[in-house]
C-alpha atoms as a PDB file:
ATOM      1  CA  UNK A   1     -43.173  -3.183  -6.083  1.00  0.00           C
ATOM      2  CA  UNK A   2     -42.552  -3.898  -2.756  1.00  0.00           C
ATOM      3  CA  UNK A   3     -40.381  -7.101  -3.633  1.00  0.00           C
ATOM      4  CA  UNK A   4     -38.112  -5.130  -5.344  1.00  0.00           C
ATOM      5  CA  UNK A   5     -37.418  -2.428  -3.007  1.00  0.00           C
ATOM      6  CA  UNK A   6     -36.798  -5.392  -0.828  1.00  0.00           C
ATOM      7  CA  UNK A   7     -34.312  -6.918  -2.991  1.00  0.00           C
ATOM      8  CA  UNK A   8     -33.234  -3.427  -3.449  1.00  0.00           C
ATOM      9  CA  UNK A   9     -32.535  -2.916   0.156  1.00  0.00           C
ATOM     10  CA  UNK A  10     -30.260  -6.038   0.505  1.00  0.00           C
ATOM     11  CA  UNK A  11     -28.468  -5.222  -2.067  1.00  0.00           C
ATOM     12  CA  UNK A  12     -27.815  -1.860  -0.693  1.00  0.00           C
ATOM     13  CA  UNK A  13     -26.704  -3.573   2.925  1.00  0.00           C
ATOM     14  CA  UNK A  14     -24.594  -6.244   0.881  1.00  0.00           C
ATOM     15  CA  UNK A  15     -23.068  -2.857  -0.642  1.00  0.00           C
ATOM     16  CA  UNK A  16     -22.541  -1.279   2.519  1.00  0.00           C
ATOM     17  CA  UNK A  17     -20.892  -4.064   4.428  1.00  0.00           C
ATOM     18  CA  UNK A  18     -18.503  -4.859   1.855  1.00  0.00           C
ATOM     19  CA  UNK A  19     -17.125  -1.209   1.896  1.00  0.00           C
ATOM     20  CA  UNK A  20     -14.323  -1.134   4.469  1.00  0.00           C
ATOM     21  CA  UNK A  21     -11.408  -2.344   4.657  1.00  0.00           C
ATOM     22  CA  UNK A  22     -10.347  -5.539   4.905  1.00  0.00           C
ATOM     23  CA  UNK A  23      -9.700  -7.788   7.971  1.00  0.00           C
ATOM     24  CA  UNK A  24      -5.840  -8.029   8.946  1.00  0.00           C
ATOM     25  CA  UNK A  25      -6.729 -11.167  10.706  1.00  0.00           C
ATOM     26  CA  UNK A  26      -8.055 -13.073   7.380  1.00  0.00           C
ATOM     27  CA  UNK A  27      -7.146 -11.304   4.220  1.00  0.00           C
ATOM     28  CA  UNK A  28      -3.922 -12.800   3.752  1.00  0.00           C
ATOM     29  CA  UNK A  29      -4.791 -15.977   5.305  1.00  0.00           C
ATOM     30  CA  UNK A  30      -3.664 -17.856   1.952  1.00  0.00           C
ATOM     31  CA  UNK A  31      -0.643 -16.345   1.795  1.00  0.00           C
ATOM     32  CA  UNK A  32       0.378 -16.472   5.042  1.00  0.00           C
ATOM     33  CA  UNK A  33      -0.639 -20.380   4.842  1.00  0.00           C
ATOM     34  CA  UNK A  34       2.156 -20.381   2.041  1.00  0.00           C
ATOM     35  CA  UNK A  35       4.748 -19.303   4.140  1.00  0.00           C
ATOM     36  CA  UNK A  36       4.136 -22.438   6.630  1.00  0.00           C
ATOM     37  CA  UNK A  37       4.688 -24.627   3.610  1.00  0.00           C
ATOM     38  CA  UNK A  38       8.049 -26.363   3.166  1.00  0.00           C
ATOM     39  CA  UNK A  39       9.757 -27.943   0.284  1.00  0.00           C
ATOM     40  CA  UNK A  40       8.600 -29.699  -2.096  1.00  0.00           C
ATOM     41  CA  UNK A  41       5.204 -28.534  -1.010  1.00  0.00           C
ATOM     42  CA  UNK A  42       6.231 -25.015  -0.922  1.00  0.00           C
ATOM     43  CA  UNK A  43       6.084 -22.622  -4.149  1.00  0.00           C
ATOM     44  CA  UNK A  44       7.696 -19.228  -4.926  1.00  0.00           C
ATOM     45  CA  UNK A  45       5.387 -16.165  -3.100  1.00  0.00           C
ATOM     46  CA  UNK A  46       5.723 -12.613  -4.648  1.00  0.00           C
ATOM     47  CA  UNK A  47       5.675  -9.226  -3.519  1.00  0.00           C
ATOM     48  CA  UNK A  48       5.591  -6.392  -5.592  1.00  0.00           C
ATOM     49  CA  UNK A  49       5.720  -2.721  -4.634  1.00  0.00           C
ATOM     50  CA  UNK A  50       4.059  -0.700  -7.130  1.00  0.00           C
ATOM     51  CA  UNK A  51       4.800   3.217  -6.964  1.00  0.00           C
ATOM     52  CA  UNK A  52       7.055   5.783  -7.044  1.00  0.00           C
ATOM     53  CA  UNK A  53      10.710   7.112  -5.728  1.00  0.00           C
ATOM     54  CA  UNK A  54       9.414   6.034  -2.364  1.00  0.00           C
ATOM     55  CA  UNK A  55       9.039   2.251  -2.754  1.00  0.00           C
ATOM     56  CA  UNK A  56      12.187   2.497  -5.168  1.00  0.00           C
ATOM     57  CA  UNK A  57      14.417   3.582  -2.542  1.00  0.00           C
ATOM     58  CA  UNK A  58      15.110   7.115  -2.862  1.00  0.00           C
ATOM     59  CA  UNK A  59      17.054   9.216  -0.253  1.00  0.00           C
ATOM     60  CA  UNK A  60      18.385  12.781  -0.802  1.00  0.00           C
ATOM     61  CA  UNK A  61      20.272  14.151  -3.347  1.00  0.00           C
ATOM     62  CA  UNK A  62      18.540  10.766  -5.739  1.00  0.00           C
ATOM     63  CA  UNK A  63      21.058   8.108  -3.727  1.00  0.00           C
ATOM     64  CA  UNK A  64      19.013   5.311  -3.648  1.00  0.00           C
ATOM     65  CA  UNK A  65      18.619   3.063  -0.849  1.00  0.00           C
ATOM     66  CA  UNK A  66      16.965  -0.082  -1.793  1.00  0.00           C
ATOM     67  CA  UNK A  67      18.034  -2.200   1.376  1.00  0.00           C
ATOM     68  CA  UNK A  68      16.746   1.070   3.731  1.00  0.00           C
ATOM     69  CA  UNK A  69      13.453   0.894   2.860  1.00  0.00           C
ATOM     70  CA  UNK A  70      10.302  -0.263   3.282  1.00  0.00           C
ATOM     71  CA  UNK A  71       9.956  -2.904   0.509  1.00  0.00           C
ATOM     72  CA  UNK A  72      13.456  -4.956   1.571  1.00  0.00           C
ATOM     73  CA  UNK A  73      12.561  -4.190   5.228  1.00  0.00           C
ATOM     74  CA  UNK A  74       9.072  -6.260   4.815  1.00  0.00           C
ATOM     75  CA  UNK A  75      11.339  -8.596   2.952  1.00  0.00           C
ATOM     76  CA  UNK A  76      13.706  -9.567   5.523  1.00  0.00           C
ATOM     77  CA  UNK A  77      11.352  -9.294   8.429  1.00  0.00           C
ATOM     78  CA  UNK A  78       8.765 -12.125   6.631  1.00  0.00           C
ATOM     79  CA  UNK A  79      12.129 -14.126   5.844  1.00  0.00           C
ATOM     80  CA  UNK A  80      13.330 -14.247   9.309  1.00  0.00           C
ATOM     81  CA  UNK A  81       9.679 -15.325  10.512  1.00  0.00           C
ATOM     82  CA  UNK A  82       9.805 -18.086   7.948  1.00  0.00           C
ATOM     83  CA  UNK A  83      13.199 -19.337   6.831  1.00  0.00           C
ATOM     84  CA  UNK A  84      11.489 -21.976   4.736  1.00  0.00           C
ATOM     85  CA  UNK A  85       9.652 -19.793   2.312  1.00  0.00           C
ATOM     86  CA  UNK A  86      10.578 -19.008  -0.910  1.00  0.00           C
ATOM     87  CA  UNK A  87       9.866 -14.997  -1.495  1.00  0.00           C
ATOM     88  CA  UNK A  88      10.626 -13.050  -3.944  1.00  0.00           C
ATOM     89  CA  UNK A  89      10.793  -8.816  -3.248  1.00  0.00           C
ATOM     90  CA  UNK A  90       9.754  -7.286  -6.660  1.00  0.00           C
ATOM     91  CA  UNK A  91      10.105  -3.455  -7.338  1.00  0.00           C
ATOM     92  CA  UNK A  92       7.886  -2.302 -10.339  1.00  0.00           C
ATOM     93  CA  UNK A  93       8.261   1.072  -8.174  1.00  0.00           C
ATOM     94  CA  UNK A  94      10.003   3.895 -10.453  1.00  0.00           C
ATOM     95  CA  UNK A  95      11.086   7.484  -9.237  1.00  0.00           C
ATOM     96  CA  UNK A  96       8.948  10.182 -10.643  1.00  0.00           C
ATOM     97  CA  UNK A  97       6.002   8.610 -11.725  1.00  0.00           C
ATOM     98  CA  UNK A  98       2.641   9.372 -11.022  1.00  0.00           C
ATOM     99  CA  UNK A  99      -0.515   6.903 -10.637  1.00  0.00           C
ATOM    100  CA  UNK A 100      -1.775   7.225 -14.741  1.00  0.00           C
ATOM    101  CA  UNK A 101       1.641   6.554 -15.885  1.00  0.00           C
ATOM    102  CA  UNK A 102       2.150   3.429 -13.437  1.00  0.00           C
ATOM    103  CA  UNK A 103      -1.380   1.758 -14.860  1.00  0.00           C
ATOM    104  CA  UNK A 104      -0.472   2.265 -18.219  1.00  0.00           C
ATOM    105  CA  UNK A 105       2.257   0.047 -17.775  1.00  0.00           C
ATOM    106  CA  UNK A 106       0.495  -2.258 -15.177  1.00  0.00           C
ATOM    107  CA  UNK A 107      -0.069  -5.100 -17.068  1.00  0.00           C
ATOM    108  CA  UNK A 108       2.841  -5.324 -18.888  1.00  0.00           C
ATOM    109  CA  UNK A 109       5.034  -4.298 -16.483  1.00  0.00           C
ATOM    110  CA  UNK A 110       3.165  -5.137 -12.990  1.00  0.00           C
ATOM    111  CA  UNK A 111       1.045  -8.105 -13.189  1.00  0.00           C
ATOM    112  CA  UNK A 112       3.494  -9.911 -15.217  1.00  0.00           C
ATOM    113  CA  UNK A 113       5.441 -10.838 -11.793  1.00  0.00           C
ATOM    114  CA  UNK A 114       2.224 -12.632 -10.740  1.00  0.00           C
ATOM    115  CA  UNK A 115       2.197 -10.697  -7.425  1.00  0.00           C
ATOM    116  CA  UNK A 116       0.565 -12.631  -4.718  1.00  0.00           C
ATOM    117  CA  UNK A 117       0.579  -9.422  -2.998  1.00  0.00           C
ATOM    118  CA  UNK A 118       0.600  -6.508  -4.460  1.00  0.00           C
ATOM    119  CA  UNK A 119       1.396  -2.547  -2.725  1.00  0.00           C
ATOM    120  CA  UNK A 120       0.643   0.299  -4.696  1.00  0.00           C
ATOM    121  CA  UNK A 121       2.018   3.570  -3.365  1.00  0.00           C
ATOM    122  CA  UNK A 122       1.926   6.858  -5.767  1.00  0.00           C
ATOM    123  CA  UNK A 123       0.158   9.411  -3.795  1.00  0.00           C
ATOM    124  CA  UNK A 124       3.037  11.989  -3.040  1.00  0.00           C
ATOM    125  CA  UNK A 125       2.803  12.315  -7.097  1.00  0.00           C
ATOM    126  CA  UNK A 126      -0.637  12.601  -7.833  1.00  0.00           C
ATOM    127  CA  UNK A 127      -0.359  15.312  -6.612  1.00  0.00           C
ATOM    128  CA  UNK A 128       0.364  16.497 -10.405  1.00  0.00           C
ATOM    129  CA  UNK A 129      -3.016  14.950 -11.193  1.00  0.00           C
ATOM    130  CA  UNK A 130      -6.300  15.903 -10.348  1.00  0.00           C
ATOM    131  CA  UNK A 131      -8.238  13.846  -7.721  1.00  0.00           C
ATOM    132  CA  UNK A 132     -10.696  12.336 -10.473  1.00  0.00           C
ATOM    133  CA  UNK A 133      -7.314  11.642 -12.701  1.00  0.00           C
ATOM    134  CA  UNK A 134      -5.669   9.882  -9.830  1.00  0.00           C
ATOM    135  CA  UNK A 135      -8.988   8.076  -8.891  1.00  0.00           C
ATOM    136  CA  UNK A 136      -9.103   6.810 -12.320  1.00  0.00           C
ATOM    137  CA  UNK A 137      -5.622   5.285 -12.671  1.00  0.00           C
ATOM    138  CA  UNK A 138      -5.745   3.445  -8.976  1.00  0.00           C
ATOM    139  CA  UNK A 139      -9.597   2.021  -9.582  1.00  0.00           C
ATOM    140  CA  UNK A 140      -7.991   0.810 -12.744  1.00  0.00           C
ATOM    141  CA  UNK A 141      -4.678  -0.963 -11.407  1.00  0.00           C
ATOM    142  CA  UNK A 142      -6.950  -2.353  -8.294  1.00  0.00           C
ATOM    143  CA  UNK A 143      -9.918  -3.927 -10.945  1.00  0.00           C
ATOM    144  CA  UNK A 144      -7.305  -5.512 -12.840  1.00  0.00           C
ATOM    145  CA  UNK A 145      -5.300  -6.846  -9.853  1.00  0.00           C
ATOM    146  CA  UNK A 146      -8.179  -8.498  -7.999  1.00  0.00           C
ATOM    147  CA  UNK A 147      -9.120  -9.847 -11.087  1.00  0.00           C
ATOM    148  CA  UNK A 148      -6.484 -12.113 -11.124  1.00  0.00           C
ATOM    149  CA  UNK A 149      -6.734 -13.074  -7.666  1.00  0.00           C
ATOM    150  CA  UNK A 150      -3.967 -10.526  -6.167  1.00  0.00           C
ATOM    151  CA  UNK A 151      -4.255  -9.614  -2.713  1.00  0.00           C
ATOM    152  CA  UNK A 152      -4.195  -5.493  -3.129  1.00  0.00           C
ATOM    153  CA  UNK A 153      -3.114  -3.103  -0.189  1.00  0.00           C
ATOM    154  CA  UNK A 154      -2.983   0.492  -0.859  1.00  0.00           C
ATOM    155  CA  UNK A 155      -0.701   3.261   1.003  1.00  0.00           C
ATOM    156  CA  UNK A 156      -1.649   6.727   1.686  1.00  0.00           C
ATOM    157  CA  UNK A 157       1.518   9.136   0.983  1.00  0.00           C
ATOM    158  CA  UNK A 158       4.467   9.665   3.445  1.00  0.00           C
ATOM    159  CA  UNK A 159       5.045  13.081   4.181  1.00  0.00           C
ATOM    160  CA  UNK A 160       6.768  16.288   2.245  1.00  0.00           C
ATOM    161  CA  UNK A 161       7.426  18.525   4.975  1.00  0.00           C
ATOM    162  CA  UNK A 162       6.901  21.359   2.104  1.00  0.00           C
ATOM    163  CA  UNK A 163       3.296  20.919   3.447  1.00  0.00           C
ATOM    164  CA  UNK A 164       1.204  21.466   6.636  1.00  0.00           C
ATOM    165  CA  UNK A 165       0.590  17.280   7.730  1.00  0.00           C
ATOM    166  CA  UNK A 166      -1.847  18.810  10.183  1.00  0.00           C
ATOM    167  CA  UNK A 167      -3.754  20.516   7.895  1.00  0.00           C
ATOM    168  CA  UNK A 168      -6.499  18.710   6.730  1.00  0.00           C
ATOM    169  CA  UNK A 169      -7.026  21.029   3.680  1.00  0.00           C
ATOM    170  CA  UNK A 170      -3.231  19.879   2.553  1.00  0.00           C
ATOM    171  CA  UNK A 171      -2.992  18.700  -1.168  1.00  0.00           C
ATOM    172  CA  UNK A 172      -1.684  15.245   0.409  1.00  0.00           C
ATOM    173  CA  UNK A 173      -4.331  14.539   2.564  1.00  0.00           C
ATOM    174  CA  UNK A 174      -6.832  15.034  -0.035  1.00  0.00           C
ATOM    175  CA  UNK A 175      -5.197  11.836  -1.743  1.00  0.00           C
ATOM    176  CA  UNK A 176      -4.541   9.880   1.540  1.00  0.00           C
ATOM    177  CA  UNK A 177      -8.535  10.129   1.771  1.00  0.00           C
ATOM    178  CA  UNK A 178      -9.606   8.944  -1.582  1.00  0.00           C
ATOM    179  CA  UNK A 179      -6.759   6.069  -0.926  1.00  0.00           C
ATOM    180  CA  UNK A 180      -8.843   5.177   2.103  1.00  0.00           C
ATOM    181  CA  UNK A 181     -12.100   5.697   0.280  1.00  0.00           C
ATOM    182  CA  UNK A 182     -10.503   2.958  -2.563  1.00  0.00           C
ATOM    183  CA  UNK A 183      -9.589   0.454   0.150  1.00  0.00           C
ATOM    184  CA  UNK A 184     -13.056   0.862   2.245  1.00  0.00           C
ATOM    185  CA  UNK A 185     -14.995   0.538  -1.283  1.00  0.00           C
ATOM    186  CA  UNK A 186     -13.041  -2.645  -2.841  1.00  0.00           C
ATOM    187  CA  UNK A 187     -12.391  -4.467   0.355  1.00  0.00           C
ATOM    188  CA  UNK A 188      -8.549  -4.385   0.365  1.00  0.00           C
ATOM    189  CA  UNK A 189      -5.735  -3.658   2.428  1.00  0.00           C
ATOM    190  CA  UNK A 190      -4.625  -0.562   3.838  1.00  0.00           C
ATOM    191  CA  UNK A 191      -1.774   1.188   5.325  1.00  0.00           C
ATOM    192  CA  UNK A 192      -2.282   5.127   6.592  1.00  0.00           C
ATOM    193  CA  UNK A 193       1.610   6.172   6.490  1.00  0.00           C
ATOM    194  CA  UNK A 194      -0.210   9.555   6.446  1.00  0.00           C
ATOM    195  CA  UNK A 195      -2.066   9.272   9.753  1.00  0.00           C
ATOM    196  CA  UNK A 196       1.246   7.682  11.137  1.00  0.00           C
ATOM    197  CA  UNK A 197       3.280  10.634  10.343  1.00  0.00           C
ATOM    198  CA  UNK A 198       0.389  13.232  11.002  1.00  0.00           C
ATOM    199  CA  UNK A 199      -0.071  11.153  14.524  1.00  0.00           C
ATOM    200  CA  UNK A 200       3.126  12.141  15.243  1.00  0.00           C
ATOM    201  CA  UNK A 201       3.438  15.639  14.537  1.00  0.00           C
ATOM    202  CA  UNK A 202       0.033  16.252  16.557  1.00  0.00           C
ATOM    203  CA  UNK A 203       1.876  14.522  19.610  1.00  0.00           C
ATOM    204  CA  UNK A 204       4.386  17.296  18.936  1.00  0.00           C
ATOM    205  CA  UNK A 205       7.115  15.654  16.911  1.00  0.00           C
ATOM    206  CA  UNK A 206       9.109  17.096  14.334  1.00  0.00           C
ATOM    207  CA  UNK A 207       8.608  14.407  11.147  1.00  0.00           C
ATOM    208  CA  UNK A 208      11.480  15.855   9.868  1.00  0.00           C
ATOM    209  CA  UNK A 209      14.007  13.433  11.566  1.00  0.00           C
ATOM    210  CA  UNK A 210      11.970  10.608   9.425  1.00  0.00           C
ATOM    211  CA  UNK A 211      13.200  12.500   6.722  1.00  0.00           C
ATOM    212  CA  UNK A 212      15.927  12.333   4.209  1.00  0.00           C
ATOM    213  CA  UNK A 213      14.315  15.405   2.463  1.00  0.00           C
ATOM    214  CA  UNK A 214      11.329  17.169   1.754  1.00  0.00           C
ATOM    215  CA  UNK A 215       9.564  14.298   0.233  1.00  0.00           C
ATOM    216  CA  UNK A 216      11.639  11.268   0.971  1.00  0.00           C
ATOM    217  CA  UNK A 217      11.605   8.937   3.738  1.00  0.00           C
ATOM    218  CA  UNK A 218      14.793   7.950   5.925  1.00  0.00           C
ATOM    219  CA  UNK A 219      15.828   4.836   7.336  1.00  0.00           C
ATOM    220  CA  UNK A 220      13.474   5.666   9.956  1.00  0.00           C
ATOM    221  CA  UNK A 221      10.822   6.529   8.409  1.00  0.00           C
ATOM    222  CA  UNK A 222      10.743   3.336   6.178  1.00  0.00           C
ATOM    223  CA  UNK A 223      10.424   1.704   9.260  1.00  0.00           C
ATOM    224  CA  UNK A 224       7.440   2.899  10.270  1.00  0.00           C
ATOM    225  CA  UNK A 225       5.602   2.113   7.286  1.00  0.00           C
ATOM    226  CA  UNK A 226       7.340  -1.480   7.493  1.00  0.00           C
ATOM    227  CA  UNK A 227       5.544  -1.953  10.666  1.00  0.00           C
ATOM    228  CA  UNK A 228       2.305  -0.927   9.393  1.00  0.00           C
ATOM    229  CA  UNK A 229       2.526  -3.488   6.552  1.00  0.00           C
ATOM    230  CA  UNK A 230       3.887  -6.480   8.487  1.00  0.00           C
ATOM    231  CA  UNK A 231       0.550  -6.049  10.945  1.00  0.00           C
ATOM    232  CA  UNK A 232      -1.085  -7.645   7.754  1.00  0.00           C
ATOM    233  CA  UNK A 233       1.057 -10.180   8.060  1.00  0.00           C
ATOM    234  CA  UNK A 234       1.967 -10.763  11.422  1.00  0.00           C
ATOM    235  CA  UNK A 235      -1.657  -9.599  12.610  1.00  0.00           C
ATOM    236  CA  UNK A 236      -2.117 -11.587  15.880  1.00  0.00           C
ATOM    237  CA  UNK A 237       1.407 -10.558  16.997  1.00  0.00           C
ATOM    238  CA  UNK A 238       0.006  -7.155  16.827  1.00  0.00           C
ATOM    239  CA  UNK A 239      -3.119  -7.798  19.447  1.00  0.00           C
END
């Protein structure tokens, strides 16, 4: 008896380590070892962004701004670093959907880039879900991503200045939680455009100039998720 609540108990402290997020010094080690590599010992690197209008490139009034946003601005920032790599920028993103509808389609439509890296941003739509819903659908996209070796890295939502960012009982930050809670428990990137944004209007700023409306980043505000996501790349220039 006492062996096994023993064997029990490491378990349980295996368990607990694992759960947090990942380490942006390491976790993209591989990749970023890629990037070094130059022809003919160099191969083709892709990044896929996974989502909704956001990632897609959606400004007001549906003009969409693929080369404002955050996907091409991660693009062309890793290119200028490393003029030698071969990377592709892959979209999967499309405006309107929600998390269920994006892993129905995720391995047909998703894994079938073979993303080395993989983003998966959806939560300013879930909110047409319920949590458990929305839980669901991301748990299933992230099993089936690190199961072929894809390096995952969630995002909680921008903002939609229809709600309260302060307000911890906000429909949003209910889902920018559980993303946190998904990266903690399977060990894989994170970036917390929520608590950027809700840093910001604590300090007194009004996240409305990051805003091309209610729900969709500007120019501006791509930029500041851009520079979340390049610190897991770039991590030691961020020390």
């Amino acid at each position: 008896m006492k062996r096994i609540v023993t064997i029990f108990l490491l378990c349980l402290a295996v368990v607990v380590a694992q759960a947090q997020i990942a380490d942006k010094a390491t976790y993209l080690s591989d990749f970023m070892n890629e990037l070094h590599k130059t022809w003919p010992k160099n191969r083709t690197l892709n990044l896929v962004f996974h989502g909704h209008s956001v990632p897609t490139g959606y400004f007001n009034g549906n003009t969409v701004h693929p080369f404002e946003s955050y996907p091409h601005y991660t693009h062309y920032a890793i290119k200028e670093k490393y003029p030698y790599a071969v990377v592709n920028c892959i979209r999967s993103s499309i405006g309107g959907e929600n998390a269920k509808q994006g892993a129905a389609r995720f391995e047909t439509t998703v894994l079938n880039y073979l993303p080395d890296v993989l983003f998966i941003d959806y939560s300013l739509n879930d909110r047409g879900l319920s949590l458990d819903e929305a839980r669901t659908a991301w748990v299933s996209m992230i099993e089936k991503a690190l199961a072929r070796g894809v390096k995952v890295i969630l995002l909680t939502p921008t903002p939609d200045t229809t709600e309260d960012i302060t307000d911890d009982a906000a429909p949003l930050a209910a889902h920018a939680r559980q993303v946190r809670e998904l990266a903690e428990t399977y060990h894989v990137g994170l970036v917390d455009s929520y608590a950027l944004f809700k840093e910001k209007a604590l300090a007194g700023e009004d996240i409305s100039r990051y805003m091309s409306q209610n729900n969709h980043p500007n120019a501006q505000g791509h930029k500041i998720v851009t520079d979340a996501i390049l610190e897991w790349f770039f991590a030691a220039d961020y020390n």
